[in-house]
C-alpha atoms as a PDB file:
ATOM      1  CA  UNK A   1      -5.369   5.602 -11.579  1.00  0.00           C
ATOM      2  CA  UNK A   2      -8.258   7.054  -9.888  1.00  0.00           C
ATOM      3  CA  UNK A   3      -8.724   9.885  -8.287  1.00  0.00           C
ATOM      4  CA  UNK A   4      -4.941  11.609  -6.959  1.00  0.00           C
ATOM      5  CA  UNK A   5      -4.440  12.859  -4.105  1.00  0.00           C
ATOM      6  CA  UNK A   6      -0.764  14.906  -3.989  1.00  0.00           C
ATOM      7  CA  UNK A   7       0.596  16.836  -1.383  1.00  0.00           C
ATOM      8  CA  UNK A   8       1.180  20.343  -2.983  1.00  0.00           C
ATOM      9  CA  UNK A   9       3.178  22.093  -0.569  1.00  0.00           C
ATOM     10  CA  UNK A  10       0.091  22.664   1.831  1.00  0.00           C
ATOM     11  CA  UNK A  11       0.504  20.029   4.043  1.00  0.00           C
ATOM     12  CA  UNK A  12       3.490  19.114   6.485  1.00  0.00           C
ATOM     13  CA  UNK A  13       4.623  15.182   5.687  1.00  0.00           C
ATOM     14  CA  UNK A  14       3.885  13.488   9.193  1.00  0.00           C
ATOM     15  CA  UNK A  15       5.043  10.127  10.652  1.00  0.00           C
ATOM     16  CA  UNK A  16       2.164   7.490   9.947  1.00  0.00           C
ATOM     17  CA  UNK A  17       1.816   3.980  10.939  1.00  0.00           C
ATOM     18  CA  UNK A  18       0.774   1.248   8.398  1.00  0.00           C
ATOM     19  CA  UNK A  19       1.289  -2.058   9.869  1.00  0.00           C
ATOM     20  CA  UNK A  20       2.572  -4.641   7.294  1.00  0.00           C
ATOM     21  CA  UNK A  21       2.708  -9.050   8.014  1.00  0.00           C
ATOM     22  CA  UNK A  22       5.999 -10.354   8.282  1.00  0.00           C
ATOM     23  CA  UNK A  23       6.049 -12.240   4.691  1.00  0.00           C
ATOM     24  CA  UNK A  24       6.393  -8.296   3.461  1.00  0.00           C
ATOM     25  CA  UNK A  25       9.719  -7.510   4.814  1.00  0.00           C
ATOM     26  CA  UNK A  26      11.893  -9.025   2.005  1.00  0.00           C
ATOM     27  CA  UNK A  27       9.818  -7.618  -0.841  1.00  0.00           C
ATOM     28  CA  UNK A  28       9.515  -4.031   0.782  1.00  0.00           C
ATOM     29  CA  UNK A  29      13.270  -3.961   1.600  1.00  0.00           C
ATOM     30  CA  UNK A  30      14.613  -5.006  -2.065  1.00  0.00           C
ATOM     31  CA  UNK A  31      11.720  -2.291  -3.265  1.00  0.00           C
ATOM     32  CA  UNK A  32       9.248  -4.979  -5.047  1.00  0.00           C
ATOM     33  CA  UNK A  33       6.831  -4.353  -3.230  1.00  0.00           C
ATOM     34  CA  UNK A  34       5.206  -0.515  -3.054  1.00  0.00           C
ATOM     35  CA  UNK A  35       1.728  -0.722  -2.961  1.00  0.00           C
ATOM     36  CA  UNK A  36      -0.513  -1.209  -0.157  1.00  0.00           C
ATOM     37  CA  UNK A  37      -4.336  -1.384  -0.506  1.00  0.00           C
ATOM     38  CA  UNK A  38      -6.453  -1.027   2.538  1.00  0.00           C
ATOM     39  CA  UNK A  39     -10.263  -0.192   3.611  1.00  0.00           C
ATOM     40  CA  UNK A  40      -9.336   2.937   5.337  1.00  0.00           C
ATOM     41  CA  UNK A  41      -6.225   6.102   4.323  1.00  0.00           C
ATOM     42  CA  UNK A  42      -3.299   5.794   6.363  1.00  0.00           C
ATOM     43  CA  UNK A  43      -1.680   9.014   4.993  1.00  0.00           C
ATOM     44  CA  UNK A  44      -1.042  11.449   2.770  1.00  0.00           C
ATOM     45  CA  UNK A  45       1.485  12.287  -0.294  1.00  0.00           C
ATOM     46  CA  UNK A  46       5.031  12.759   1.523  1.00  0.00           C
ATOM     47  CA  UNK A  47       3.959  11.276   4.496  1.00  0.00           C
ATOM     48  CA  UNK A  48       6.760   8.548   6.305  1.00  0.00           C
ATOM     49  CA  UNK A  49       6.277   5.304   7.599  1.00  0.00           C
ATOM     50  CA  UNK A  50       8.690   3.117   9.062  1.00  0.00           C
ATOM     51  CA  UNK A  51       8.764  -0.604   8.744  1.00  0.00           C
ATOM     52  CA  UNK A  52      11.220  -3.369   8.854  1.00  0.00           C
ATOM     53  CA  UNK A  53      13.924  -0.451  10.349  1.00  0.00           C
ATOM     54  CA  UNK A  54      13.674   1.203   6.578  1.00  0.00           C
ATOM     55  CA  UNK A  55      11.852   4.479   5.925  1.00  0.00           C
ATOM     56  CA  UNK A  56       9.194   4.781   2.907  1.00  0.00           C
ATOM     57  CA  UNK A  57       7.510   7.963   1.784  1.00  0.00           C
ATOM     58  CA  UNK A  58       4.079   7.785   0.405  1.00  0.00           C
ATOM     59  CA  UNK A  59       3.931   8.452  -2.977  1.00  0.00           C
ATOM     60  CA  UNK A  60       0.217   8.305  -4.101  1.00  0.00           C
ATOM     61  CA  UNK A  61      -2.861   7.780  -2.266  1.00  0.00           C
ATOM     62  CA  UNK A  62      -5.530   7.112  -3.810  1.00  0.00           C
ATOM     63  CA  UNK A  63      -8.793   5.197  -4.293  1.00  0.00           C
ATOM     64  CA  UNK A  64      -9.625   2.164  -6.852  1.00  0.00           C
ATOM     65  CA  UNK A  65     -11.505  -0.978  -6.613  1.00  0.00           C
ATOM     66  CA  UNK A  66     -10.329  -3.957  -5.485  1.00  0.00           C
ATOM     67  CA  UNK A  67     -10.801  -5.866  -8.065  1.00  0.00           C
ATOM     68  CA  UNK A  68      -8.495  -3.292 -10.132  1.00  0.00           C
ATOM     69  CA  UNK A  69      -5.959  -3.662  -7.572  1.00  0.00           C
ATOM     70  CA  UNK A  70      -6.309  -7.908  -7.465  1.00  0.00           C
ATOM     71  CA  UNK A  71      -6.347  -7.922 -11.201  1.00  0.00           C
ATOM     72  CA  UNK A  72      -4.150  -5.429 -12.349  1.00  0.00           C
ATOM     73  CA  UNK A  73      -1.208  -4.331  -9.780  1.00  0.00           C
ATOM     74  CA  UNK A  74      -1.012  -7.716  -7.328  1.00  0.00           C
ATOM     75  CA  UNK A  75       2.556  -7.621  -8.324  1.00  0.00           C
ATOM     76  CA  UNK A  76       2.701  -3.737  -7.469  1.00  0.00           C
ATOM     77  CA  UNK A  77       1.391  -5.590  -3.850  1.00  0.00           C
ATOM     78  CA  UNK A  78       3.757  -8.250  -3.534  1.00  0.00           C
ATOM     79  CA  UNK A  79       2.213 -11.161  -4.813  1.00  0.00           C
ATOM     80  CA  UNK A  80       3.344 -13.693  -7.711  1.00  0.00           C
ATOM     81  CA  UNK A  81      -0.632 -14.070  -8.704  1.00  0.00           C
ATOM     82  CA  UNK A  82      -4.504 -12.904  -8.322  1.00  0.00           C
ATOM     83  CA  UNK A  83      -5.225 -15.261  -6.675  1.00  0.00           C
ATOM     84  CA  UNK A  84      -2.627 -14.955  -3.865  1.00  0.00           C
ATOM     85  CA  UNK A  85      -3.486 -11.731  -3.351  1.00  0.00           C
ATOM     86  CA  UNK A  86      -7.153 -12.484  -2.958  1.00  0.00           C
ATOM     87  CA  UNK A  87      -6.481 -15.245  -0.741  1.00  0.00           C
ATOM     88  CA  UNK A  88      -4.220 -13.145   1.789  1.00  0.00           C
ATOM     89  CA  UNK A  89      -7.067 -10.221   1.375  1.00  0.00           C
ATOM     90  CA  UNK A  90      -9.755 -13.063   2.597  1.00  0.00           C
ATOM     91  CA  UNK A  91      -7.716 -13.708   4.908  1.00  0.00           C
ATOM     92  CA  UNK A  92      -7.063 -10.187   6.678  1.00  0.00           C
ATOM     93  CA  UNK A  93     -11.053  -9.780   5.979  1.00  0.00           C
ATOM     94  CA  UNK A  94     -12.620 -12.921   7.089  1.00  0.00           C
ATOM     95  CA  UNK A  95     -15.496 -11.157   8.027  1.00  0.00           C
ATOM     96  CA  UNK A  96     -16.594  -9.618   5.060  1.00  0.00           C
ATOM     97  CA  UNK A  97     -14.206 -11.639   2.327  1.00  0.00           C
ATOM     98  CA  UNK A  98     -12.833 -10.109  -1.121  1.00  0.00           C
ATOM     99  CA  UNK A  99     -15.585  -7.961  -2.617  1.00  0.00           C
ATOM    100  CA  UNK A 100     -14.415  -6.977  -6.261  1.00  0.00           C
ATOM    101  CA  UNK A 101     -16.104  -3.786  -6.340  1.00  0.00           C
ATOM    102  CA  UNK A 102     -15.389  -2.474  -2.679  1.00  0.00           C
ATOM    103  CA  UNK A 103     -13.197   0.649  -2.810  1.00  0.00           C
ATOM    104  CA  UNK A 104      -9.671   0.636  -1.164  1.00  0.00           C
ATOM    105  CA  UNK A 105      -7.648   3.008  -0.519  1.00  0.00           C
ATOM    106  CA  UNK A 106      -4.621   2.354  -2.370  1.00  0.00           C
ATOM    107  CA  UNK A 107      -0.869   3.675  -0.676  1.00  0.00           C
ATOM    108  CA  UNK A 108       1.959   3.731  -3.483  1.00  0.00           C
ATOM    109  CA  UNK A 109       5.207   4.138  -1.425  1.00  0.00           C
ATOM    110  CA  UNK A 110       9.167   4.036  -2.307  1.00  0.00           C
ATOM    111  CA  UNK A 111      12.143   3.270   0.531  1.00  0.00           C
ATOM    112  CA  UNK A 112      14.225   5.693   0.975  1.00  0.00           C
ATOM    113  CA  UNK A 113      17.933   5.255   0.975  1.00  0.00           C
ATOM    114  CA  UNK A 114      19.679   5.801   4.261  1.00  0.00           C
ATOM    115  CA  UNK A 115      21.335   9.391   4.671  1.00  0.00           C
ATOM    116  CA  UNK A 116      24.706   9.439   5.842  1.00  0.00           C
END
């Protein structure tokens, strides 16, 4: 990957919010999908979110270019193929569209389990 950013012990994890569309909840929940790619950092390494009533922890943040993320890791992002990924990214960015070398800031989370 590009360039890592981990939390080593400096920083306290916080709460974030990353929203997420509706289609995600299944794949997030059974833990296929743990990537997100946006244009702007949500968080940082250890860092929570909540979605779906689940808690993730951010694994890795870290830059790459889209096209890297389309081409390689779609899966990683929930789709079956490229091309649905690029077609829900033109979709969330009608404005501007999918621009293969635009950088993203890529969010690698994992659920955690429930304590009891």
């Amino acid at each position: 990957m590009g360039c890592v950013v981990r939390n080593q012990g400096l920083a306290k994890p916080k709460t974030v919010r990353i929203p997420f569309w509706r289609q995600f909840k299944e794949p997030m929940l059974r833990g296929q999908k743990t990537w997100t790619s946006r244009t702007k950092k949500y968080g940082k390494v250890g860092d929570i979110f909540e979605a779906f009533g689940s808690t993730f922890e951010l694994k890795e943040v870290t830059q790459m270019l889209l096209s890297k993320v389309a081409i390689n890791h779609f899966v990683e992002e929930g789709f079956e193929s490229f091309l649905d990924f690029v077609d829900c990214w033109e979709k969330l960015h009608y404005l501007k569209g999918y621009v293969p070398e635009q950088k993203v800031w890529v969010h690698v989370f994992e659920k955690l389990e429930a304590s009891a």
